[in-house]
C-alpha atoms as a PDB file:
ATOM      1  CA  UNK A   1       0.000   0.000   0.000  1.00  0.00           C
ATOM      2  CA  UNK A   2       1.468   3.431  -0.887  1.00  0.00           C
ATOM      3  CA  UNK A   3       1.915   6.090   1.962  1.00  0.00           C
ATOM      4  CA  UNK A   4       0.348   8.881  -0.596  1.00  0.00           C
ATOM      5  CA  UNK A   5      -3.275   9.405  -0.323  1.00  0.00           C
ATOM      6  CA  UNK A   6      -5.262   8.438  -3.921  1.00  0.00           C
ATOM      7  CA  UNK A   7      -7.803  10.682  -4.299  1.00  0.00           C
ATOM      8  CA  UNK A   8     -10.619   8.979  -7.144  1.00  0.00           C
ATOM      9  CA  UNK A   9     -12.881  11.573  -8.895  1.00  0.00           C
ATOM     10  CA  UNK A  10     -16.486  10.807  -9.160  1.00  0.00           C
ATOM     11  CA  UNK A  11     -17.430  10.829 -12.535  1.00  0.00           C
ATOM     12  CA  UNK A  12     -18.940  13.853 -12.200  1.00  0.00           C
ATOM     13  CA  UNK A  13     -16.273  15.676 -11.108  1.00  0.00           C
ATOM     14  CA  UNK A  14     -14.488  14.493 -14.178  1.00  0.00           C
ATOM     15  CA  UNK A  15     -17.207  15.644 -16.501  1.00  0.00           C
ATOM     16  CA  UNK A  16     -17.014  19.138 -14.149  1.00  0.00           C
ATOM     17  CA  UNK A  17     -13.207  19.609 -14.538  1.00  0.00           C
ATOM     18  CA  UNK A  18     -13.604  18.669 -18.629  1.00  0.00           C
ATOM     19  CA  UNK A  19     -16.644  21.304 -18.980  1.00  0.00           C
ATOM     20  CA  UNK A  20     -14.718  23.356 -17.263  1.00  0.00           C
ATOM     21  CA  UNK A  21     -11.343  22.752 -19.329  1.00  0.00           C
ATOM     22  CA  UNK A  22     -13.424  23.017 -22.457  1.00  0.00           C
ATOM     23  CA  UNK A  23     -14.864  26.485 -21.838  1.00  0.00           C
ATOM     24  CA  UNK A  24     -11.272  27.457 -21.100  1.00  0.00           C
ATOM     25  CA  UNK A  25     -10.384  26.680 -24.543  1.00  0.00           C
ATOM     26  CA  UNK A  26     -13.368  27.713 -26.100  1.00  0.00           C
ATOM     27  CA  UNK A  27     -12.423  31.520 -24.638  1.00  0.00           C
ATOM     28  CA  UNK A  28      -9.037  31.363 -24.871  1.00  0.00           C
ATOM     29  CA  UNK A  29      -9.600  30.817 -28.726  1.00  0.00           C
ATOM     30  CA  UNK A  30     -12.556  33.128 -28.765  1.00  0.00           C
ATOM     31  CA  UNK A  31      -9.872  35.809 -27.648  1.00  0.00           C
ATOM     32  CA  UNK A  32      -7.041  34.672 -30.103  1.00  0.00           C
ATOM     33  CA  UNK A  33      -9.336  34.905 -32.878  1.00  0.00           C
ATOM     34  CA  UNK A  34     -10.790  38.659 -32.353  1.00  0.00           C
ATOM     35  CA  UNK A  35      -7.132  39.736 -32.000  1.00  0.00           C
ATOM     36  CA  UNK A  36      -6.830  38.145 -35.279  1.00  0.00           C
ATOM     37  CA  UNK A  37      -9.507  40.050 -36.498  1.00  0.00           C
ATOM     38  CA  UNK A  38      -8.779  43.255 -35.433  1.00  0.00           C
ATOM     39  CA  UNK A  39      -4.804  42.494 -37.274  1.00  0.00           C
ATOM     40  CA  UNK A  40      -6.783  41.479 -40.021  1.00  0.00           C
ATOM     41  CA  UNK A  41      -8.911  44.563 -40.193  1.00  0.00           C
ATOM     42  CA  UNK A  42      -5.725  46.834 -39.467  1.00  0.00           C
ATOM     43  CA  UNK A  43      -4.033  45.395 -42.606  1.00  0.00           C
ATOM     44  CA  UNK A  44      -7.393  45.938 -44.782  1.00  0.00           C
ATOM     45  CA  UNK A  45      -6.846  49.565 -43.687  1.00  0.00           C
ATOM     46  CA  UNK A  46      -3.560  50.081 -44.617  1.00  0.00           C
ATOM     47  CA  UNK A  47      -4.114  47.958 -47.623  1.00  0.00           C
ATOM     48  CA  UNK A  48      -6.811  50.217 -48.806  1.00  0.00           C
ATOM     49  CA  UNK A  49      -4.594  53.458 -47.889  1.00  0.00           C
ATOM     50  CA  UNK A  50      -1.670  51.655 -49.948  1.00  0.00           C
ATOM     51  CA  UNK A  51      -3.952  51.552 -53.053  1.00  0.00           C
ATOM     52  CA  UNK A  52      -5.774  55.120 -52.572  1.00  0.00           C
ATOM     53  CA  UNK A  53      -1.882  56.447 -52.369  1.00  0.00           C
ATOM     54  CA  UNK A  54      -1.388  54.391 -56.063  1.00  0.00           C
ATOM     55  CA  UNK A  55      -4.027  55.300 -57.851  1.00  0.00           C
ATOM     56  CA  UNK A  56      -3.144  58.814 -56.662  1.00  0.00           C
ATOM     57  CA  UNK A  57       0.443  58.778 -57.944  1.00  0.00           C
ATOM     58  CA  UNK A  58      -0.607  57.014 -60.776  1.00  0.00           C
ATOM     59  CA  UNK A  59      -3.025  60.191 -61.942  1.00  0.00           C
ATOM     60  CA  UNK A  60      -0.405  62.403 -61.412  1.00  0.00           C
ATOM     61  CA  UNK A  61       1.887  60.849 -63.463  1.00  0.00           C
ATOM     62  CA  UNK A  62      -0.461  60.346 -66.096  1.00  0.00           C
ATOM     63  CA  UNK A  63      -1.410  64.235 -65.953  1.00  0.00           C
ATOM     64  CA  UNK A  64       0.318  66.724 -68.269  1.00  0.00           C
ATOM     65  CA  UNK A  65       3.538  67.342 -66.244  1.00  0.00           C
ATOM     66  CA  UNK A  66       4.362  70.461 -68.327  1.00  0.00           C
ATOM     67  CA  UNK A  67       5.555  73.344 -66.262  1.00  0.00           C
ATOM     68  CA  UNK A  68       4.013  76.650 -66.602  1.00  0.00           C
ATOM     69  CA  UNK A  69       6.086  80.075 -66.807  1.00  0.00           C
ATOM     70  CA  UNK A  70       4.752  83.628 -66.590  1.00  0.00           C
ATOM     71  CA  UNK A  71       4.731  83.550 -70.214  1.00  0.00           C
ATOM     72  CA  UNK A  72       2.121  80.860 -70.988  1.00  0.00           C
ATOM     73  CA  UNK A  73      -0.537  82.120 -69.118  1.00  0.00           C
ATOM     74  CA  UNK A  74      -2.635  85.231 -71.324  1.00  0.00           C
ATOM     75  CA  UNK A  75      -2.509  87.978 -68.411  1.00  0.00           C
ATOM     76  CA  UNK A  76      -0.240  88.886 -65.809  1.00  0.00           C
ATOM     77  CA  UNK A  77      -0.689  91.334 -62.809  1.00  0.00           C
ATOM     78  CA  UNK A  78      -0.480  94.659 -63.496  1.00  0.00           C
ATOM     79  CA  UNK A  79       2.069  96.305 -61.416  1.00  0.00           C
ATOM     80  CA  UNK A  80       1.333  99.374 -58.910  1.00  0.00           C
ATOM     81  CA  UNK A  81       3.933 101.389 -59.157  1.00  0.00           C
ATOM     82  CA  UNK A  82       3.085 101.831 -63.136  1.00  0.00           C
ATOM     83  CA  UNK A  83      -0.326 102.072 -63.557  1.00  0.00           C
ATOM     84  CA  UNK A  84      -2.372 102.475 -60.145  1.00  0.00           C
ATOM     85  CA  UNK A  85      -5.636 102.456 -62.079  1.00  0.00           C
ATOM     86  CA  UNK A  86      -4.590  99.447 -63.555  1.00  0.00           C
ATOM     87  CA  UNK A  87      -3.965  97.393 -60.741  1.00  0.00           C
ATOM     88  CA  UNK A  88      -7.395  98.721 -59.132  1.00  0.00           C
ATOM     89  CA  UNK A  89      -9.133  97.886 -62.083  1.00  0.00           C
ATOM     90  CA  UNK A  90      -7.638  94.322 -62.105  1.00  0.00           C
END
């Protein structure tokens, strides 16, 4: 006989302490998976940013990149010191 006291579990405290392990794992995944969700929903975001910031590049790059001087554009600003009237009038 063994000097260590055996303890034997009903079979309903077996069924208690599986329930209970059960619904420890059930949680413990329900928690791992809405972390995963909100990693999954913070990569959708930046995803989505990503391709806003490329469609936006590529527009300007498709856009006329021709650089404008005072000379292509049909008025300019009349200056003060010249013509007072003029620059009111503008």
């Amino acid at each position: 006989m063994s000097s260590a006291p055996e303890f034997l579990l009903s079979g309903r405290d077996l069924a208690s302490r599986t329930i209970r392990a059960q619904r420890d794992t059930i949680r413990d995944q329900g928690s791992q998976i809405a972390k995963m969700q909100y990693l999954m929903d913070l990569m959708v975001e930046d995803i989505e940013e990503l391709l806003a910031e490329r469609q936006t590049q590529e527009s300007c790059e498709s856009s006329n990149p021709k650089v404008y001087t005072s000379k292509d554009y049909f008025w300019e600003c009349p200056d003060y010191e010249d013509d007072p009237r003029a620059w009111q009038r503008w």
